[in-house]
Protein backbone atom coordinates (compact mmCIF):
# COMPACT_ATOMS: atom_id res chain seq x y z
CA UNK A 1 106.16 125.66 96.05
CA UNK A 2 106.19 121.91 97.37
CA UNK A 3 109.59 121.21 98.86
CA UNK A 4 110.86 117.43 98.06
CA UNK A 5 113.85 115.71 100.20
CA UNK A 6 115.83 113.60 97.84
CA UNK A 7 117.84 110.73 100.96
CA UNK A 8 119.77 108.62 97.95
CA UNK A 9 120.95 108.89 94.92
CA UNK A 10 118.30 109.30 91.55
CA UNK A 11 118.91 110.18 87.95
CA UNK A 12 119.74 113.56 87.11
CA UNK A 13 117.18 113.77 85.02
CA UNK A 14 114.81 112.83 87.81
CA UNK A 15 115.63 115.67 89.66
CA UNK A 16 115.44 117.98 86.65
CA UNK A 17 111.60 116.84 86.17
CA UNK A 18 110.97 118.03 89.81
CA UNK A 19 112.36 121.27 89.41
CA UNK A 20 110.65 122.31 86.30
CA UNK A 21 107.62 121.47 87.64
CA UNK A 22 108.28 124.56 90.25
CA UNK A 23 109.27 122.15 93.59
CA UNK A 24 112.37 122.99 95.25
CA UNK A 25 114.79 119.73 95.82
CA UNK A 26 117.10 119.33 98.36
CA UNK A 27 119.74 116.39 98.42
CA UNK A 28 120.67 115.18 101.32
CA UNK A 29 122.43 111.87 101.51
CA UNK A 30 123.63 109.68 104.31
CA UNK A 31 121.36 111.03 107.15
CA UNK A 32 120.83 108.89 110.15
CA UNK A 33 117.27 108.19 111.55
CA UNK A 34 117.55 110.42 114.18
CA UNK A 35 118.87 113.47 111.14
CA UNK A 36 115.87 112.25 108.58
CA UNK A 37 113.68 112.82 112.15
CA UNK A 38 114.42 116.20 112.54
CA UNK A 39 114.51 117.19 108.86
CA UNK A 40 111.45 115.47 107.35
CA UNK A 41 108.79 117.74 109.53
CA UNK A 42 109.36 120.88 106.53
CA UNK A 43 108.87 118.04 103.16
CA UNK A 44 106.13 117.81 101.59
CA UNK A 45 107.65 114.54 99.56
CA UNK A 46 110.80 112.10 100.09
CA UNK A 47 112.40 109.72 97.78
CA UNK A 48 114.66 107.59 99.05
CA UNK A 49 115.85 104.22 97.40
CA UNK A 50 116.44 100.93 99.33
CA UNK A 51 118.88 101.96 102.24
CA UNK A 52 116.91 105.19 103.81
CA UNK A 53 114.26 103.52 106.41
CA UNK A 54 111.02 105.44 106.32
CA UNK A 55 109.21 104.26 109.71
CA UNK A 56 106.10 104.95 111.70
CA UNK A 57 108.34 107.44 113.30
CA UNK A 58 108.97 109.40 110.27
CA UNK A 59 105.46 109.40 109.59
CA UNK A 60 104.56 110.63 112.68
CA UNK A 61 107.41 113.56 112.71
CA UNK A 62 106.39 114.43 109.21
CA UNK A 63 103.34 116.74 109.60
CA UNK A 64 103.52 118.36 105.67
CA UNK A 65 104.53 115.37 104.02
CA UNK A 66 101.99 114.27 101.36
CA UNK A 67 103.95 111.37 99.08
CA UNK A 68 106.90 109.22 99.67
CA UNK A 69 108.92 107.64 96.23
CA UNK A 70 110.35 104.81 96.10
CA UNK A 71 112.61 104.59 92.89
CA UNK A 72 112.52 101.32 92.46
CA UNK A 73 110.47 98.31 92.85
CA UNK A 74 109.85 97.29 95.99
CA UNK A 75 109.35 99.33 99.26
CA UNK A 76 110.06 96.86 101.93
CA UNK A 77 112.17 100.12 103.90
CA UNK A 78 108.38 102.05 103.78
CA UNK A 79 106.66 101.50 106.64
CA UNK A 80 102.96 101.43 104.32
CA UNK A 81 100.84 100.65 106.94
CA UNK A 82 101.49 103.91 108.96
CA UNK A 83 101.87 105.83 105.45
CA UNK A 84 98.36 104.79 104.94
CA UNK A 85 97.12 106.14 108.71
CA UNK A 86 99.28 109.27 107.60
CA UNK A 87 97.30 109.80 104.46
CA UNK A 88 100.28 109.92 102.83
CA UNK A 89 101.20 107.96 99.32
CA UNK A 90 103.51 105.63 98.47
CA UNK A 91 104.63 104.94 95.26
CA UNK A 92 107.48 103.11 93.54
CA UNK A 93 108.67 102.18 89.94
CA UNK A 94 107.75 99.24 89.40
CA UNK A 95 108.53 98.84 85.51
CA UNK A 96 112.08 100.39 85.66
CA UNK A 97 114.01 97.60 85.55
CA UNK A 98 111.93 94.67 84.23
CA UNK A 99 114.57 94.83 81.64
CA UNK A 100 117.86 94.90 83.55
CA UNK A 101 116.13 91.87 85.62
CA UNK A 102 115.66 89.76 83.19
CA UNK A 103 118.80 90.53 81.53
CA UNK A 104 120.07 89.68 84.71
CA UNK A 105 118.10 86.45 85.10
CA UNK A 106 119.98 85.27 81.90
CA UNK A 107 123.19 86.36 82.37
CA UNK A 108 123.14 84.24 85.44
CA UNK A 109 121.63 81.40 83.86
CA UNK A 110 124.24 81.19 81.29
CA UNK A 111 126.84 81.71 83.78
CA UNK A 112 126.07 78.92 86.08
CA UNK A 113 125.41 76.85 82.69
CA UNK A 114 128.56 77.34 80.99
CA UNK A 115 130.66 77.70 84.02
CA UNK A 116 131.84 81.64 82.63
CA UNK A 117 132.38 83.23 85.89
CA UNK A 118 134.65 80.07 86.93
CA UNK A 119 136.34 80.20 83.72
CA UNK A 120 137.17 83.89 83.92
CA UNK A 121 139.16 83.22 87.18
CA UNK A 122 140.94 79.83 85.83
CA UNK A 123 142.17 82.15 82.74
CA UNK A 124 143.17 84.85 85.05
CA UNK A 125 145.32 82.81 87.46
CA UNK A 126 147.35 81.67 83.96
CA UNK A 127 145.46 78.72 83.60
CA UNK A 128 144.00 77.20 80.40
CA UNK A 129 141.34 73.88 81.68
CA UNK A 130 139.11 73.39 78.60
CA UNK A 131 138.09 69.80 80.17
CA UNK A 132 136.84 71.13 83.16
CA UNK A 133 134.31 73.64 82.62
CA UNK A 134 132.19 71.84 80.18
CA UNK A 135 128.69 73.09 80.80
CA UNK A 136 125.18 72.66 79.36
CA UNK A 137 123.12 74.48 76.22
CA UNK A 138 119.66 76.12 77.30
CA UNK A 139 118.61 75.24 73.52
CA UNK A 140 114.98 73.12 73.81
CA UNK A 141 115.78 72.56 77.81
CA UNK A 142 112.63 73.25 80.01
CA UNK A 143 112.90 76.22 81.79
CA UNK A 144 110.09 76.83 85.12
CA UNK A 145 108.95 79.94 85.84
CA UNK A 146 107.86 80.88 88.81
CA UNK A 147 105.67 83.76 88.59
CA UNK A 148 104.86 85.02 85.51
CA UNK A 149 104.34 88.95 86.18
CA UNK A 150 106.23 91.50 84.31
CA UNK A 151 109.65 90.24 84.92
CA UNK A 152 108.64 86.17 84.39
CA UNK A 153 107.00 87.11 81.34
CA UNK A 154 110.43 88.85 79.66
CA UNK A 155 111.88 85.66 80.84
CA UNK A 156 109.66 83.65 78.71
CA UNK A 157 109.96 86.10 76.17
CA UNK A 158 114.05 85.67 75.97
CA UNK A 159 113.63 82.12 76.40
CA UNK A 160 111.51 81.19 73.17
CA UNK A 161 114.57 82.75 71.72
CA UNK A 162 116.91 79.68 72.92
CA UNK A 163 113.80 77.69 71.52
CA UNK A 164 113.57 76.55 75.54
CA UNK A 165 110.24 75.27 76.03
CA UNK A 166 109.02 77.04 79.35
CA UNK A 167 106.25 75.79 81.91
CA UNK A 168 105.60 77.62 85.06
CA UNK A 169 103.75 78.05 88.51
CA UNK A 170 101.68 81.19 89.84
CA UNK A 171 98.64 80.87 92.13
CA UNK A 172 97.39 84.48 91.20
CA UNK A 173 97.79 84.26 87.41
CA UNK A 174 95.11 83.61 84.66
CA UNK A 175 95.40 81.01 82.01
CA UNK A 176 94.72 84.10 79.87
CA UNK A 177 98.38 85.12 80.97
CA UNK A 178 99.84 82.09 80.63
CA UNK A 179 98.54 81.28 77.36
CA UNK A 180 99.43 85.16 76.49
CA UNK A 181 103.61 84.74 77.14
CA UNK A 182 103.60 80.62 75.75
CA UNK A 183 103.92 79.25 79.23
CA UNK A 184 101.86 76.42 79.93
CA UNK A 185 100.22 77.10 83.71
CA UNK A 186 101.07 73.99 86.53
CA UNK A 187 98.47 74.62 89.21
CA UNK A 188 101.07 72.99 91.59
CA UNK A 189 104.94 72.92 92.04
CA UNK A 190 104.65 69.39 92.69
CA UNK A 191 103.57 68.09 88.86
CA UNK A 192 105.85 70.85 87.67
CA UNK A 193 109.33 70.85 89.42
CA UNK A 194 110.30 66.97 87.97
CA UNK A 195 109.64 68.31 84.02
CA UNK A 196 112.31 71.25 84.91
CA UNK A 197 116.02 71.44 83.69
CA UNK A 198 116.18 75.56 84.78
CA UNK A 199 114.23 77.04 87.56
CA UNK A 200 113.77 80.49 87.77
CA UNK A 201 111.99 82.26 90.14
CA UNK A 202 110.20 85.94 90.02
CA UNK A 203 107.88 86.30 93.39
CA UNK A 204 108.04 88.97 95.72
CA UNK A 205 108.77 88.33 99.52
CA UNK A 206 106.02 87.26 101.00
CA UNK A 207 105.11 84.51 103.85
CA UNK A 208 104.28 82.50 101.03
CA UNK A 209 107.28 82.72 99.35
CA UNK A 210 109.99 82.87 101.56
CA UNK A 211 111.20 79.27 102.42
CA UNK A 212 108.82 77.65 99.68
CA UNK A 213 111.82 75.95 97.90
CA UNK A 214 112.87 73.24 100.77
CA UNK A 215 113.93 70.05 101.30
CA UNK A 216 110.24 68.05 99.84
CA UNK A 217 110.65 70.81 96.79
CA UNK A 218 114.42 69.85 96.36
CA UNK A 219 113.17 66.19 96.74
CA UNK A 220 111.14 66.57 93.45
CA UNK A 221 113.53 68.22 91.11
CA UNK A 222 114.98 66.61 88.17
CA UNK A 223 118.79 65.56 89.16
CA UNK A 224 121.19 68.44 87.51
CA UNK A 225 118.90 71.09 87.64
CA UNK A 226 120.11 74.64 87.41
CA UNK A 227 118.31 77.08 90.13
CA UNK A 228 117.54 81.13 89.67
CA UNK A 229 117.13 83.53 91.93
CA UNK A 230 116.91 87.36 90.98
CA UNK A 231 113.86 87.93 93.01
CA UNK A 232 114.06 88.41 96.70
CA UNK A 233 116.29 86.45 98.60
CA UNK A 234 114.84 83.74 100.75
CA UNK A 235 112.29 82.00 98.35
CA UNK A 236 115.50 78.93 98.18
CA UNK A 237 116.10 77.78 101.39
CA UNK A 238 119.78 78.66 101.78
CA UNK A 239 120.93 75.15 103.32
CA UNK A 240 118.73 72.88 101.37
CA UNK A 241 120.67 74.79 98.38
CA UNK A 242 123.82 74.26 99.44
CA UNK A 243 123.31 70.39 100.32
CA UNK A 244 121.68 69.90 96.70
CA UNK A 245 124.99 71.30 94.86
CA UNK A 246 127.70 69.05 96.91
CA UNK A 247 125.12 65.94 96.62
CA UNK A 248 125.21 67.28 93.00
CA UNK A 249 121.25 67.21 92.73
CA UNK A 250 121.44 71.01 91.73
CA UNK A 251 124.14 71.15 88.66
CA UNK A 252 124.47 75.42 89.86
CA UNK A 253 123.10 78.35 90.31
CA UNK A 254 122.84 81.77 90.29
CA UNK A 255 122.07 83.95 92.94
CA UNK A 256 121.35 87.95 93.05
CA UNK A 257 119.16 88.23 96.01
CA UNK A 258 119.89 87.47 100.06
CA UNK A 259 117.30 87.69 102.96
CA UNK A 260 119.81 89.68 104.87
CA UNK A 261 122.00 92.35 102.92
CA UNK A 262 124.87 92.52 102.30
CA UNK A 263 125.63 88.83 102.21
CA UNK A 264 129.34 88.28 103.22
CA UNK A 265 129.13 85.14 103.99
CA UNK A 266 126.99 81.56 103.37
CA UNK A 267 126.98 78.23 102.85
CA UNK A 268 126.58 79.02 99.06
CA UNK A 269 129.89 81.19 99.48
CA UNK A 270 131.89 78.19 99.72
CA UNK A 271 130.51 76.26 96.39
CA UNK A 272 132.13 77.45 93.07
CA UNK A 273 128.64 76.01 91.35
CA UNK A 274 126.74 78.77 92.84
CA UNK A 275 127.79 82.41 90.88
CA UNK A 276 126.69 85.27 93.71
CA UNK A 277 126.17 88.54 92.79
CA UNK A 278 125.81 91.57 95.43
CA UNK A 279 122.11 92.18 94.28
CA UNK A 280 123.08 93.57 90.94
CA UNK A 281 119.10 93.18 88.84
CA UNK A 282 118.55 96.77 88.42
CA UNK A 283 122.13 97.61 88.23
CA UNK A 284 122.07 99.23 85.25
CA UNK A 285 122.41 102.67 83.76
CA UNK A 286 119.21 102.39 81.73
CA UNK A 287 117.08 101.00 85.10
CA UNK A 288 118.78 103.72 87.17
CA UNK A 289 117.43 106.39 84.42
CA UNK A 290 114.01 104.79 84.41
CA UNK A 291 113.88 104.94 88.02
CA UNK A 292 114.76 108.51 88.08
CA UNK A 293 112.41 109.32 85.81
CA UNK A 294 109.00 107.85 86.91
CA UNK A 295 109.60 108.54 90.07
CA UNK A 296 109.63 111.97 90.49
CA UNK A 297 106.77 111.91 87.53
CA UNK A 298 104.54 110.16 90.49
CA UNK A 299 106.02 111.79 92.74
CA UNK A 300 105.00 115.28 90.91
CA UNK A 301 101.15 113.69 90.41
CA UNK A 302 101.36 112.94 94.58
CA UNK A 303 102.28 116.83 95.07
CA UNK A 304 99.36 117.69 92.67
CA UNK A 305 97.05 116.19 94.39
CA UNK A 306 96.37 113.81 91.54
CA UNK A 307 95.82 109.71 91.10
CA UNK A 308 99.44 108.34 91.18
CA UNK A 309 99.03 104.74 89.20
CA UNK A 310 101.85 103.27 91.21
CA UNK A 311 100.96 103.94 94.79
CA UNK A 312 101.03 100.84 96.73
CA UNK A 313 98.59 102.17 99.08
CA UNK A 314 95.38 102.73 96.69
CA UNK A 315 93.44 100.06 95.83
CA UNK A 316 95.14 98.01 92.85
CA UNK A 317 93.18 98.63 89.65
CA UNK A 318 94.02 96.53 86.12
CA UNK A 319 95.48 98.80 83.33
CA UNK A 320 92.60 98.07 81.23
CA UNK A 321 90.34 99.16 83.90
CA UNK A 322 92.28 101.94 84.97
CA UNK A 323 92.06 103.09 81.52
CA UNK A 324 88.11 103.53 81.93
CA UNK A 325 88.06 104.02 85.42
CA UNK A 326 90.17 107.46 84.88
CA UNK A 327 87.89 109.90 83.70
CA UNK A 328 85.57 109.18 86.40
CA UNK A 329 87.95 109.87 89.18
CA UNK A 330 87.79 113.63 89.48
CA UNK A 331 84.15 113.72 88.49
CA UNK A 332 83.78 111.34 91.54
CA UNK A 333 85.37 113.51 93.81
CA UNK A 334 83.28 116.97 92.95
CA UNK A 335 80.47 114.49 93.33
CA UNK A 336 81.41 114.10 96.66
CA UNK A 337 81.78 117.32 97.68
CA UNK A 338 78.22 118.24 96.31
CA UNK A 339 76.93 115.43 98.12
CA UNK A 340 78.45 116.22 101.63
CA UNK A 341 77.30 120.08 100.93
CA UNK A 342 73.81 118.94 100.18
CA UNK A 343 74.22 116.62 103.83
CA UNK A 344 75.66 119.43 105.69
CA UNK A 345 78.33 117.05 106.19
CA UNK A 346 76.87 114.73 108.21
CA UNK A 347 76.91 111.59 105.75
CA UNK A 348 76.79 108.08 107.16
CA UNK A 349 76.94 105.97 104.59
CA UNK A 350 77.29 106.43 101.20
CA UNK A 351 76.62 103.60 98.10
CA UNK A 352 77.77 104.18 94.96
CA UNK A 353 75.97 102.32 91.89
CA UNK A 354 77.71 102.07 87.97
CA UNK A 355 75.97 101.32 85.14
CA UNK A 356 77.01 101.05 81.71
CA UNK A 357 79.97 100.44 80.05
CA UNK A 358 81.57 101.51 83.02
CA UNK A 359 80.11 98.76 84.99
CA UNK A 360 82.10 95.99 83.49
CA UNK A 361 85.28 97.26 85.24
CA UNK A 362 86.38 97.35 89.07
CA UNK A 363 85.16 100.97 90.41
CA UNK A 364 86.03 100.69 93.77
CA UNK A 365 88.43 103.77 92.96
CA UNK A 366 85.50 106.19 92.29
CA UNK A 367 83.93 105.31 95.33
CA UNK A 368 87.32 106.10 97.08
CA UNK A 369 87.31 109.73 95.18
CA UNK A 370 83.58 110.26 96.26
CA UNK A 371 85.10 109.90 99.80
CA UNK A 372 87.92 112.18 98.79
CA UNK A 373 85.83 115.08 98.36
CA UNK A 374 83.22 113.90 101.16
CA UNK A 375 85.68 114.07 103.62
CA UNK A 376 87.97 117.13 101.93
CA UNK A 377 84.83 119.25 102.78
CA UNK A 378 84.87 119.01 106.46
CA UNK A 379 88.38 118.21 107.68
CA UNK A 380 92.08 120.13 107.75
CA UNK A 381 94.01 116.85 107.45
CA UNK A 382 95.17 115.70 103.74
CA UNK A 383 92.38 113.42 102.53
CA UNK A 384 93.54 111.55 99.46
CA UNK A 385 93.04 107.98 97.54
CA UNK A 386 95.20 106.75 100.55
CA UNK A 387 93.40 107.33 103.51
CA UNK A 388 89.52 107.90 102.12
CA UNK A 389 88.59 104.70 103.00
CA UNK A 390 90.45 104.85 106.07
CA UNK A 391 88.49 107.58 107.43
CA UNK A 392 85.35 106.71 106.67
CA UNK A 393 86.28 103.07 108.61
CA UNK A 394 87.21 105.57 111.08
CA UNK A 395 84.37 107.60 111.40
CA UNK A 396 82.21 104.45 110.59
CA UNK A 397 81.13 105.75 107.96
CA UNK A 398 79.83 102.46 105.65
CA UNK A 399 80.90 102.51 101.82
CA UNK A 400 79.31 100.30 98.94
CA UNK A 401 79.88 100.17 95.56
CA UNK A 402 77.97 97.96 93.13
CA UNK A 403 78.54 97.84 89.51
CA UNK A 404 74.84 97.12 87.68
CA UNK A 405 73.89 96.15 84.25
CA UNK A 406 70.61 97.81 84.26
CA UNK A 407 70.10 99.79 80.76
CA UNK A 408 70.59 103.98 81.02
CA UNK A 409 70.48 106.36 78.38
CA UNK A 410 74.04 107.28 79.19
CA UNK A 411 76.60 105.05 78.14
CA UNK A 412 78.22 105.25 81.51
CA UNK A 413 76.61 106.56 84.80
CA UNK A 414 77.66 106.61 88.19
CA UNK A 415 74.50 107.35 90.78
CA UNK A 416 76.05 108.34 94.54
CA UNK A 417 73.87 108.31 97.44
CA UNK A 418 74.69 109.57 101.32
CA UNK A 419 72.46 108.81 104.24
CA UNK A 420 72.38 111.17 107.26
CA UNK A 421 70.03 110.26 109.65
CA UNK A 422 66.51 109.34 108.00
CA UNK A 423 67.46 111.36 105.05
CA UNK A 424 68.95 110.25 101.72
CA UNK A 425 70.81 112.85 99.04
CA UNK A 426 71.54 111.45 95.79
CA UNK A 427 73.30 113.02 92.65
CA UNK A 428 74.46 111.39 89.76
CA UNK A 429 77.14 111.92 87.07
CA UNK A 430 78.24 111.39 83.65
CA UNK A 431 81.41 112.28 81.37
CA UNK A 432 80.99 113.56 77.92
CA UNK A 433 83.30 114.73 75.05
CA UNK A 434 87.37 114.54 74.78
CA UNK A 435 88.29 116.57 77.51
CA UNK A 436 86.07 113.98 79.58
CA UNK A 437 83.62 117.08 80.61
CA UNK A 438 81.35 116.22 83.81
CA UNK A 439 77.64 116.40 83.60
CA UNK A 440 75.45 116.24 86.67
CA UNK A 441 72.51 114.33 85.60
CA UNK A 442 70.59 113.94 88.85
CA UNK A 443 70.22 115.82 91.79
CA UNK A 444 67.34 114.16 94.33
CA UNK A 445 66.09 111.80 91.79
CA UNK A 446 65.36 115.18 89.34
CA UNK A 447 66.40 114.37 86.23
CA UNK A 448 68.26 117.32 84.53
CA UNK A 449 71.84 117.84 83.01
CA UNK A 450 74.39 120.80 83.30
CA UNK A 451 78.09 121.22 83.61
CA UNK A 452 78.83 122.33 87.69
CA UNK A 453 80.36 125.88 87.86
CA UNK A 454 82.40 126.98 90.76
CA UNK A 455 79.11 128.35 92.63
CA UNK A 456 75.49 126.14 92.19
CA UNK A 457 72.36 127.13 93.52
CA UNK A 458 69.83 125.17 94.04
CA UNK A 459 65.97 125.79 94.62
CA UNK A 460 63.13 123.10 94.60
CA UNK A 461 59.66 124.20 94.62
CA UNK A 462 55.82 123.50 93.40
CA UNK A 463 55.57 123.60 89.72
CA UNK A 464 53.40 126.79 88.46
CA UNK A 465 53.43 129.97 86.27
CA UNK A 466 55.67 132.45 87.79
CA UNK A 467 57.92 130.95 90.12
CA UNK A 468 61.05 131.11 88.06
CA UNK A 469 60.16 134.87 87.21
CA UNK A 470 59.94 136.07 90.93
CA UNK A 471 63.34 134.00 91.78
CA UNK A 472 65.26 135.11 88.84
CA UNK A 473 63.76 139.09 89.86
CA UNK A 474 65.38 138.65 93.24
CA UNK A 475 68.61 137.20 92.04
CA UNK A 476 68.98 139.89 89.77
CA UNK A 477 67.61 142.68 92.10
CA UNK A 478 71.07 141.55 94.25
CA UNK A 479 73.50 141.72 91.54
CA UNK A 480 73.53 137.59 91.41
CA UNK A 481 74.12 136.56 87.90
CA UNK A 482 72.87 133.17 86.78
CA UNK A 483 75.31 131.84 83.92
CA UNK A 484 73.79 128.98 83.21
CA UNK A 485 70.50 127.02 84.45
CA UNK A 486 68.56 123.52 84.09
CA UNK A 487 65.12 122.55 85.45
CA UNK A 488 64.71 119.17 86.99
CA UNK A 489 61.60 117.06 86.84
CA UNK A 490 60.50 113.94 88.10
CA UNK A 491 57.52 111.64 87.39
CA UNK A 492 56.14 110.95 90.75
CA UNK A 493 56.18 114.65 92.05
CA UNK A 494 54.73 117.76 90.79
CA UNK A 495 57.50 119.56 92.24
CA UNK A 496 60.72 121.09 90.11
CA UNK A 497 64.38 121.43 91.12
CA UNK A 498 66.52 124.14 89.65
CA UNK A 499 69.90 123.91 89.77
CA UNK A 500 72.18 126.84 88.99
CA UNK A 501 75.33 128.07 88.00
CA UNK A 502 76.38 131.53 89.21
CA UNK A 503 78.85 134.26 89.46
CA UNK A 504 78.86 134.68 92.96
CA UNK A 505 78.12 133.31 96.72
CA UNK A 506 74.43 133.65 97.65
CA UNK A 507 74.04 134.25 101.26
CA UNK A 508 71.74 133.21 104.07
CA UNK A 509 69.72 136.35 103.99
CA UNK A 510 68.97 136.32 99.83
CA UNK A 511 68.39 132.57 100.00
CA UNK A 512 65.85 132.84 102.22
CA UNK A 513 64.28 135.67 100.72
CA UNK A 514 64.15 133.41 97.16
CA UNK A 515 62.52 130.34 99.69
CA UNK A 516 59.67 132.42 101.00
CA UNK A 517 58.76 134.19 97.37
CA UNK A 518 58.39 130.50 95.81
CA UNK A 519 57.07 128.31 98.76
CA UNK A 520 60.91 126.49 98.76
CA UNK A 521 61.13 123.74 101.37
CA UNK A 522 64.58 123.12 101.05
CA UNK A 523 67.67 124.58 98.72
CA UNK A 524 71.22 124.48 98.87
CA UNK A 525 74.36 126.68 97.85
CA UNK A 526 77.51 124.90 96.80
CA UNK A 527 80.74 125.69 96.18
CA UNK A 528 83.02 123.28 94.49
């Protein structure tokens, strides 16, 4: 049983999911750093939200802990970095609340358009000033979009709907997207911030970002522009803002998100054009659900030792990729282990080569898993997608992975290869059937095929009448049963390999008794 520390407040249902997969869950809210210090060391997972701080320091106190969940989307309070040195995986929710953000997005746009929240308070002090919040329509305006990711995409989405014609700006987006969601791509803000009546903004906080609306930006915008913000705080530079609205350059805005939080006070506090919200985008029972939900769902794949597809510390892999990438990843990972077994654990390098169909996607992730189970068979600490490719760095161990287009009779094939010293073990690997069955298909350049059992022996020896006979008359004189077999061949040796699956360990004694009755120069016994 995996024991999971829950610091802030998740969905019921959330916690439910945890507990039916067999983890105990203990809540614990409000700790201090110096409490979460003393408790973490006995968790093997944590999910916290935005307010618990999970530092080097945690990392370091928390010896069992395996994944940390973030329910929510970003995970600025993690430190990753030392996660990462931990072996330890962080993961977030990243799609729970697209929705509620850009619900958000236009709830703020309207406001700041039709002057609603301004309104509200005029009616409420017993007031009734038609003339003086007249606003502005969003039908066939321009709205800019800036960053067109999940969220910036259900903008445009909403938008068509108020037949706004939208344009936007994103360095690290294909035209493909653009052209996808009906925004037509600006390569710089420059050409694109004069054509803009709304600007709304959906980037994450980066050195990039923060600060990249200033004065040359404000300079450039078309005069009564309305400004968005239900990012990250920041990305408008606060005083340029509030300048923009008095000269009247900027007609309003809205604004959810604040560098610093909570956010008392501002220069955008004192301007009834900007509506401020305390950081409300996810604040809704639906997101809060969501959040809930797929969190402890990754959370439960971290404990199982499986690939969690929101970790923020694995190697980001497309959907589409992901989607053939998958049933690879364990078959990676067994490959590893049979390659460090046939090494004796003393690999230096290892290159991984893809072919086939599989081969027009990014693989670096099965290159990761062969590490996974390199590494898992000679080390005590937690080796996972995480830190792989840390250790081997570490150990200096040097990783390649090239995807070819050379022709195979296998529709995909992955070939791995480890170097130790002047020697160089190979194996190879296919998947077959729905169930995504592993096949070795190479072991030492023999070509062969058979499903790996728990226990594989294998035997390589001069090709002539009898040899099998005498080794199977041994194996069976010790009670060893072989359940299945395959003999390997290859052109340019008149040599065999046999590889086998059996019932039981083979010791050092019977091995060597099978070696010296068929001339074997080398053979190995693996356990997966």
């Amino acid at each position: 049983m995996s024991k999971v520390l829950v610091t802030e407040k998740i969905s019921d249902t959330g916690i439910e999911i945890l507990r039916e997969a067999g983890h105990q869950v203990d809540i614990i809210f409000d700790l201090s750093p110096d409490e979460l210090l003393t408790t973490i060391p006995e968790y093997d997972a944590l999910i916290v939200r935005s307010a618990t701080q999970v530092t080097r320091e945690v990392f370091q106190a928390a010896s069992n802990l395996k994944v940390v969940g973030r329910a929510g989307v970003g995970v600025d309070n993690v430190d990753v970095e030392a996660a990462t040195e931990h072996g330890v995986i962080v993961c977030n929710a990243p799609t729970s609340n697209v929705i509620s953000a850009a619900e958000q997005t236009f709830a703020l746009m309207l406001s700041a358009a039709r002057r609603t929240p301004q309104a509200n308070a005029s009616m409420k002090q017993g007031l009734w000033e038609r003339n003086k919040f007249s606003g502005n329509e969003l039908y066939q305006k321009t709205l800019a979009i800036f960053g067109i990711g999940r969220i910036g995409g259900l903008v445009a989405a909403r938008a068509r709907s108020f037949e706004m014609k939208c344009i936007g700006y994103d360095p690290y987006a294909t035209q493909e997207r653009a052209d996808e969601i009906g925004v037509t791509l600006y390569e710089s803000m420059d050409e694109l911030l004069p054509l803009a009546d709304f600007i709304t903004v959906h980037m994450p906080a980066t050195k990039e970002t923060i600060g990249m609306f200033g004065p040359h930006e404000f300079e450039l915008m078309k005069e009564g522009v309305y400004l968005i913000n239900a990012a990250r705080g920041g990305i408008f530079d606060v005083d340029t803002l509030a300048e923009a609205v008095r000269s009247g350059k900027v007609a309003g805005a809205g604004i959810d998100v604040y560098e610093e939080e909570p956010c008392t006070e501002s220069p955008m506090h004192e301007l009834e054009q900007i509506i401020l919200t305390p950081h409300l985008g996810a604040s809704t029972e639906e997101a809060q659900l969501r959040a809930g939900i797929q969190t402890a769902e990754f959370v439960n794949l971290g404990l199982e030792g499986k690939m969690v597809p929101t970790a923020v510390n694995v190697p980001l892999v497309p959907d589409d990729a992901m989607t053939a990438v998958q049933p690879f990843i364990e078959a990676a990972q067994t490959a590893g282990q049979f390659l460090s077994q046939l090494a004796d654990g003393a690999v230096e390098s290892l290159t991984v080569r893809v072919f086939g169909d599989l081969a027009k996607n990014d693989c670096s992730l099965i290159g990761s898993a062969a590490l996974r189970g390199i590494f898992a068979q000679f080390t005590d600490a937690p080796v996972n997608f995480v830190n792989a490719n840390y250790l081997a760095e570490q150990r200096g161990v040097k990783v390649r992975v090239e995807n070819s287009d050379q022709r195979t009779e296998y529709a995909s094939k992955v070939s791995f290869e480890a170097r130790s010293g002047a020697e160089t073990y190979e194996v190879a690997i296919t998947t077959f059937g729905s169930h995504d069955t592993m096949r070795i298909i190479s072991v030492m350049g023999f070509m062969l095929d058979l499903v790996p059992g728990k226990y594989v022996y294998i035997v390589s020896y001069q090709d002539r009448p009898g040899q099998l006979g005498r080794m199977g008359t041994i194996l069976g004189d010790a009670g060893v049963n072989i359940s299945t077999m395959q003999i390997g061949i290859r052109e340019d040796s008149d040599r065999v390999l046999v590889m086998m699956n059996v019932d039981d360990p083979i010791d050092a004694d019977l091995r060597a008794r099978v070696d010296e009755a068929v001339g074997s120069e080398r053979g190995w016994f693996i356990q997966l």
